[in-house]
Protein backbone atom coordinates (compact mmCIF):
# COMPACT_ATOMS: atom_id res chain seq x y z
CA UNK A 1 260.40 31.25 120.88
CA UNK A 2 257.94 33.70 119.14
CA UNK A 3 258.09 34.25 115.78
CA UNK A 4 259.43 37.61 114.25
CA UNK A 5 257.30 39.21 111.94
CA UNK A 6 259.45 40.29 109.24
CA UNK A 7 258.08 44.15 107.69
CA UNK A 8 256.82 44.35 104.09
CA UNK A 9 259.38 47.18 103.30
CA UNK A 10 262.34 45.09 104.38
CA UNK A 11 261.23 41.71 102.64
CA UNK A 12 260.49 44.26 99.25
CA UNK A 13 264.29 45.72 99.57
CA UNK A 14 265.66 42.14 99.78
CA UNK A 15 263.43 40.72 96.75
CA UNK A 16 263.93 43.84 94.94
CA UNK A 17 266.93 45.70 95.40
CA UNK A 18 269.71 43.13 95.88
CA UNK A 19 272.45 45.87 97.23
CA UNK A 20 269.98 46.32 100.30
CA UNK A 21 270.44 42.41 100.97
CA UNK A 22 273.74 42.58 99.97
CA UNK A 23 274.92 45.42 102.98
CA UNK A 24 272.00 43.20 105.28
CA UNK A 25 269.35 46.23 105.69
CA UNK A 26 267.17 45.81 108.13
CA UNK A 27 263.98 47.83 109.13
CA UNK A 28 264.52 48.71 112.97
CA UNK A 29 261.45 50.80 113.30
CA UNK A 30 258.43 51.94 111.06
CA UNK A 31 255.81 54.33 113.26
CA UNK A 32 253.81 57.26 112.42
CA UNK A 33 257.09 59.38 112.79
CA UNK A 34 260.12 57.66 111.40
CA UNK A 35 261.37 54.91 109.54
CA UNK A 36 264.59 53.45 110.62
CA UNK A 37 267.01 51.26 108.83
CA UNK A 38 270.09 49.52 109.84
CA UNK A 39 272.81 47.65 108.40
CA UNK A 40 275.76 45.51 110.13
CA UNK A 41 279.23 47.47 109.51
CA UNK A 42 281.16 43.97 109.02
CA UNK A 43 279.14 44.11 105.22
CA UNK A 44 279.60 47.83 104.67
CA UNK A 45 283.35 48.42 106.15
CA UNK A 46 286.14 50.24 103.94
CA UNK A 47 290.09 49.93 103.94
CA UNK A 48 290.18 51.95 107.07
CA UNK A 49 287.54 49.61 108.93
CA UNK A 50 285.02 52.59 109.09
CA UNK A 51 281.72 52.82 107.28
CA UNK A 52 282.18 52.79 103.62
CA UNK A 53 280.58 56.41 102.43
CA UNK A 54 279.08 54.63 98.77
CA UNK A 55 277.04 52.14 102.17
CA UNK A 56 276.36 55.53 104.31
CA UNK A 57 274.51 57.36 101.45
CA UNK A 58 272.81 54.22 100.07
CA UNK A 59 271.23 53.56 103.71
CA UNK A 60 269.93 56.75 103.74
CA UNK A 61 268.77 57.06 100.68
CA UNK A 62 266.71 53.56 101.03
CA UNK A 63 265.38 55.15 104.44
CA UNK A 64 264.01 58.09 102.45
CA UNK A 65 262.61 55.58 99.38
CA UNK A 66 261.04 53.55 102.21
CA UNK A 67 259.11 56.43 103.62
CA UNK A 68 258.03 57.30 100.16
CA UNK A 69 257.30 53.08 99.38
CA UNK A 70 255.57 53.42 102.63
CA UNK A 71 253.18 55.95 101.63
CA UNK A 72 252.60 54.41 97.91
CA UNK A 73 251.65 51.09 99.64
CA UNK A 74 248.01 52.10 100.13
CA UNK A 75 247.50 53.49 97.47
CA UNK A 76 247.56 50.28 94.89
CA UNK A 77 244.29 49.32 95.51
CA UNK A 78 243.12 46.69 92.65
CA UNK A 79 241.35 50.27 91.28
CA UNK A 80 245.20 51.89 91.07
CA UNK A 81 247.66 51.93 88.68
CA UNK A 82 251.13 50.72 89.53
CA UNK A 83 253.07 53.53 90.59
CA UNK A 84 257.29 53.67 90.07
CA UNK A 85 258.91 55.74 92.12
CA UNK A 86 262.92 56.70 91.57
CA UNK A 87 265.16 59.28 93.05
CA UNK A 88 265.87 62.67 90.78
CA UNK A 89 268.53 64.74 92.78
CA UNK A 90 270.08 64.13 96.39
CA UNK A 91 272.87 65.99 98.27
CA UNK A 92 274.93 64.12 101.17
CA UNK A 93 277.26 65.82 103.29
CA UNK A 94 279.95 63.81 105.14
CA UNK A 95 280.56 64.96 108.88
CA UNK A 96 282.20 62.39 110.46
CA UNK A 97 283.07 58.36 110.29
CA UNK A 98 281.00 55.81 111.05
CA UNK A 99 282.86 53.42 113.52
CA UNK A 100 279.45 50.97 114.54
CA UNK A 101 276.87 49.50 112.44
CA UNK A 102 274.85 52.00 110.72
CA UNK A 103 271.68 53.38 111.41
CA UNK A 104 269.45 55.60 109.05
CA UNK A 105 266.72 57.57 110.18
CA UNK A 106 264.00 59.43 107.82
CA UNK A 107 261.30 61.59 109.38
CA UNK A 108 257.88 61.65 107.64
CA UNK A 109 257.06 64.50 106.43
CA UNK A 110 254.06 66.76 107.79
CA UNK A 111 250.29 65.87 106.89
CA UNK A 112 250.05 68.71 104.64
CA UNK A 113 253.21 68.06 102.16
CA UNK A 114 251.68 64.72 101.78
CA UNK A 115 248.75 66.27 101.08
CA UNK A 116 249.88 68.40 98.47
CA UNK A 117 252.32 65.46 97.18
CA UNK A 118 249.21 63.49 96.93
CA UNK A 119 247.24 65.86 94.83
CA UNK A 120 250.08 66.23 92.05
CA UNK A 121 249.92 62.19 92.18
CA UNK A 122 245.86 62.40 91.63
CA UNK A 123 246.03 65.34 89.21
CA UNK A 124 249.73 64.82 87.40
CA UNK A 125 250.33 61.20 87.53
CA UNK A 126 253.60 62.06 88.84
CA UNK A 127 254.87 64.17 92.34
CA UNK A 128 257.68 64.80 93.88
CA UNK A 129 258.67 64.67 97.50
CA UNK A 130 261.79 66.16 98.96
CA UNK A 131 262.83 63.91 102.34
CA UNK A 132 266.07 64.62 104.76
CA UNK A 133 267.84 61.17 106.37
CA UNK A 134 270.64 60.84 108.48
CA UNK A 135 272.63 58.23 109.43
CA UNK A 136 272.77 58.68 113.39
CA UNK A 137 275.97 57.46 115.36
CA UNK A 138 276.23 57.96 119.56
CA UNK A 139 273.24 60.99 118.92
CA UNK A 140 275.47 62.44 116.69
CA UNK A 141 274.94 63.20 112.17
CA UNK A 142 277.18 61.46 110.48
CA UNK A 143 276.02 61.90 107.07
CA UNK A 144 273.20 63.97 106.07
CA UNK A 145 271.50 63.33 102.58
CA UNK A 146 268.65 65.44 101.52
CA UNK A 147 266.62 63.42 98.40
CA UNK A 148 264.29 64.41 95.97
CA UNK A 149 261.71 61.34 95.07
CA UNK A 150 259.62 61.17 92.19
CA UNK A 151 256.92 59.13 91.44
CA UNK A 152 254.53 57.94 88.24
CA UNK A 153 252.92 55.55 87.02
């Protein structure tokens, strides 16, 4: 059998973040476009044996962090300070249970608001970077949480 590499992101949530570990988060994809996340519903169920909504916002909210971790990763060169990075403000809206396991999806955000995210970084020591994840089920929004992430050092 061929051994599964296991992303950085995912093995950071576990270390870090024990409610990621906790609802079993795993990274399902990490391209260029995306980052997805997903998470067994067995952990995450409520009383009515649908997603729990405190599980459907955290997802998506970790899918958003990652892209943001994501980006931070190259910038801690040895020559780099440490850089933090929390959420300030998010918004989810509820649209309809989750029966399945859940899925979180956050798309990267264009070349030229990381750009401009980067420059408050290099000039501020501190940006801010609004993101939009969803937690998908059969094609359909089930939640959708819009994020606002801030970093410093």
């Amino acid at each position: 059998m061929k051994p599964v590499k296991v992303p950085a992101f995912e093995l950071f949530l576990h270390e870090m973040i024990p409610l990621a570990k906790a609802m079993g988060v795993g990274v399902e994809l990490s391209d260029d476009r995306s980052l997805v996340l997903t998470a067994p519903k067995e952990q995450n169920k409520n009383s009515l044996n649908t997603a729990f909504g405190g599980s459907l916002v955290s997802i998506a909210t970790l899918a958003g962090y990652g892209v943001v971790w994501e980006l931070m990763k190259n910038e801690k060169a040895a020559d780099k300070p440490q850089w933090h990075i929390v959420v300030k403000e998010s918004r989810a809206a509820y649209r309809r249970p989750v029966i399945g396991d859940l899925r979180a999806i956050c798309e990267r955000p264009a070349q030229a608001a990381i750009a401009e995210f980067k420059e408050a970084l290099a000039r501020y020591g501190k940006a801010k970077l609004k993101l939009r994840a969803r937690v998908i089920e059969d094609g359909q929004t089930a939640v959708d949480v819009q994020a606002a992430f801030v970093v410093t050092r």
